[in-house]
Protein backbone atom coordinates (compact mmCIF):
# COMPACT_ATOMS: atom_id res chain seq x y z
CA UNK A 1 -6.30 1.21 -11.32
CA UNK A 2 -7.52 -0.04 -7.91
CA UNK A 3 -7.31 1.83 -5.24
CA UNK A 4 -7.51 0.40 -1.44
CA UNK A 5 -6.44 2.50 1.90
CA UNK A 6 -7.47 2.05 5.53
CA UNK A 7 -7.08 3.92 8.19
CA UNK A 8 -4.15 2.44 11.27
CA UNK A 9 -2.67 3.37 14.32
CA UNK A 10 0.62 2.43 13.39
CA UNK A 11 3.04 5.27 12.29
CA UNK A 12 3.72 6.49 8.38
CA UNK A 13 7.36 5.47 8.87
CA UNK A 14 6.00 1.62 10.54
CA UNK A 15 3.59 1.30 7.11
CA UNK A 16 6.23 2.10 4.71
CA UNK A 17 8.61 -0.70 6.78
CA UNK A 18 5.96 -3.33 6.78
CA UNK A 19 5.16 -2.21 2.71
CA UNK A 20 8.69 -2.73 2.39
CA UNK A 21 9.06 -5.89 4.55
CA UNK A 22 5.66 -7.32 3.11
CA UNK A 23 6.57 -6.90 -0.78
CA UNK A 24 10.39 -7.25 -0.80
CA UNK A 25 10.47 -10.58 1.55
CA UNK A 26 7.36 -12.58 -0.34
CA UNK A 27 8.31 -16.27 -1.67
CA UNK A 28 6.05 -15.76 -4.54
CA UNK A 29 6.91 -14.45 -8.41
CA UNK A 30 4.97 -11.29 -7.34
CA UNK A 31 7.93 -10.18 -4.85
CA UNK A 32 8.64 -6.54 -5.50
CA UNK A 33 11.95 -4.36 -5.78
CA UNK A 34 11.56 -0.94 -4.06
CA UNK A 35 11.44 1.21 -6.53
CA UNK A 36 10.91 4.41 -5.01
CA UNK A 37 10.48 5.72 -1.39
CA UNK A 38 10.45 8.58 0.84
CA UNK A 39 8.81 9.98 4.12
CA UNK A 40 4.89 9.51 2.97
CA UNK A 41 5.25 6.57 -0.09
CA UNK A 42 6.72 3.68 -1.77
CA UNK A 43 6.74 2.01 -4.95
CA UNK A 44 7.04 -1.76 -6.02
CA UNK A 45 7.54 -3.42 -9.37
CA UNK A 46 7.18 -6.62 -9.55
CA UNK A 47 6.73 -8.81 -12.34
CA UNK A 48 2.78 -8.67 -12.62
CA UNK A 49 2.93 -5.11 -12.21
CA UNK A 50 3.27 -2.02 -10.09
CA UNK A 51 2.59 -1.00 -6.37
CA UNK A 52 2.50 2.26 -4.92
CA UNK A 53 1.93 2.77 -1.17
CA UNK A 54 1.43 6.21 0.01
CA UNK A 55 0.35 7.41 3.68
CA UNK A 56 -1.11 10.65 5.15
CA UNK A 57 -2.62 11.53 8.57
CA UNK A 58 -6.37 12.22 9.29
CA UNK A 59 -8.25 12.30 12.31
CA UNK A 60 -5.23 11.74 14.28
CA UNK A 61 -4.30 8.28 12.62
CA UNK A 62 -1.94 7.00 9.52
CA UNK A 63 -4.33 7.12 6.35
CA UNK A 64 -2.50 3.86 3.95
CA UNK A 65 -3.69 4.14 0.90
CA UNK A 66 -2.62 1.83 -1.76
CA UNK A 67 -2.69 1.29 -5.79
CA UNK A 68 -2.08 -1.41 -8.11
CA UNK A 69 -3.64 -2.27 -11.83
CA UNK A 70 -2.90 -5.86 -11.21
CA UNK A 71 -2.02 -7.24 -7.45
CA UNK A 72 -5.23 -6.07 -5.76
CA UNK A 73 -5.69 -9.54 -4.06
CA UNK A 74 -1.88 -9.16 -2.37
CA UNK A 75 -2.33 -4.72 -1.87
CA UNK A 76 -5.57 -6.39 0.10
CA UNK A 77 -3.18 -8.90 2.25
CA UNK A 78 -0.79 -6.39 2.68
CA UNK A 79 -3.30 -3.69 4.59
CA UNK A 80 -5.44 -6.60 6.42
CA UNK A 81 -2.06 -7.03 8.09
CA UNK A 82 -2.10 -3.09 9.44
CA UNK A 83 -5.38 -2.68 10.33
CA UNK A 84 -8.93 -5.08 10.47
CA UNK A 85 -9.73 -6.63 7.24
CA UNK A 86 -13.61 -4.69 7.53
CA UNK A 87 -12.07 -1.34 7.79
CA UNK A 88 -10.20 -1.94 4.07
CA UNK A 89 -12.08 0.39 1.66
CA UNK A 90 -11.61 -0.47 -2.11
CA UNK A 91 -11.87 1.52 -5.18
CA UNK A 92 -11.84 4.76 -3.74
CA UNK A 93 -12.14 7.57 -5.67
CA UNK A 94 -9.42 10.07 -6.86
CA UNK A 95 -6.04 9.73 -7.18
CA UNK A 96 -3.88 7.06 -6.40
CA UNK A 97 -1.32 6.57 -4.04
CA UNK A 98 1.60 7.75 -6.56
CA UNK A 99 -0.33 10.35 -7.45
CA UNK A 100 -1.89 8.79 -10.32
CA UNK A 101 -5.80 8.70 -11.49
C-alpha cells in the first residue's frame, strides 16, 4: 500500500469535494464510485483498485493523506492539484488513510 499526503490550505470539507470531483468525473477506466465518505475521508473503487482519502489538521492547515495499492500515479495527480507538486510526500509510514497498514 502506498501512502501519499501533503499538507493544503484548503478546508477538509474542499479536499473531500475535489477527491470526489477528481475521481468520480475522470474520462478514464480508472473513474471511481464513492464508496464511502464522511466529515474527515472518502473511499473510491474503481476498477484497478481502491482509494481512500482521509484528512486531519496540523499546524493550522488540512493534512490530505491518501492510499492506494494500485493508482499511485493518479492519488499523485489528484494532491498536485491541492497543494505544490514538491510538498507531496510518498510512502509515509503508518497507517493509511482508511485506517489500514
Amino acid at each position: 500500500m502506498l501512502i501519499q499526503e501533503v499538507l493544503t490550505e484548503l478546508s477538509p470539507a474542499e479536499v473531500i469535494d475535489r477527491a470526489r470531483e477528481f475521481f468520480n468525473m475522470r474520462f478514464s477506466p480508472y473513474g471511481g464510485f464513492t464508496e464511502d465518505v464522511g466529515p474527515s475521508h472518502i473511499t473510491f473503487r474503481t476498477e484497478a483498485g481502491d482509494v481512500a482519502v482521509g484528512v486531519g489538521t496540523q499546524e493550522g492547515r488540512t493534512l490530505v493523506r491518501a492510499s492506494t495499492s494500485r493508482l499511485h500515479h493518479e492519488v499523485s495527480q489528484f494532491l498536485i492539484t491541492i497543494a505544490p507538486p514538491e510538498e507531496v510526500r510518498q510512502n509515509v509510514p503508518g497507517p493509511g488513510a482508511s485506517g489500514a497498514g
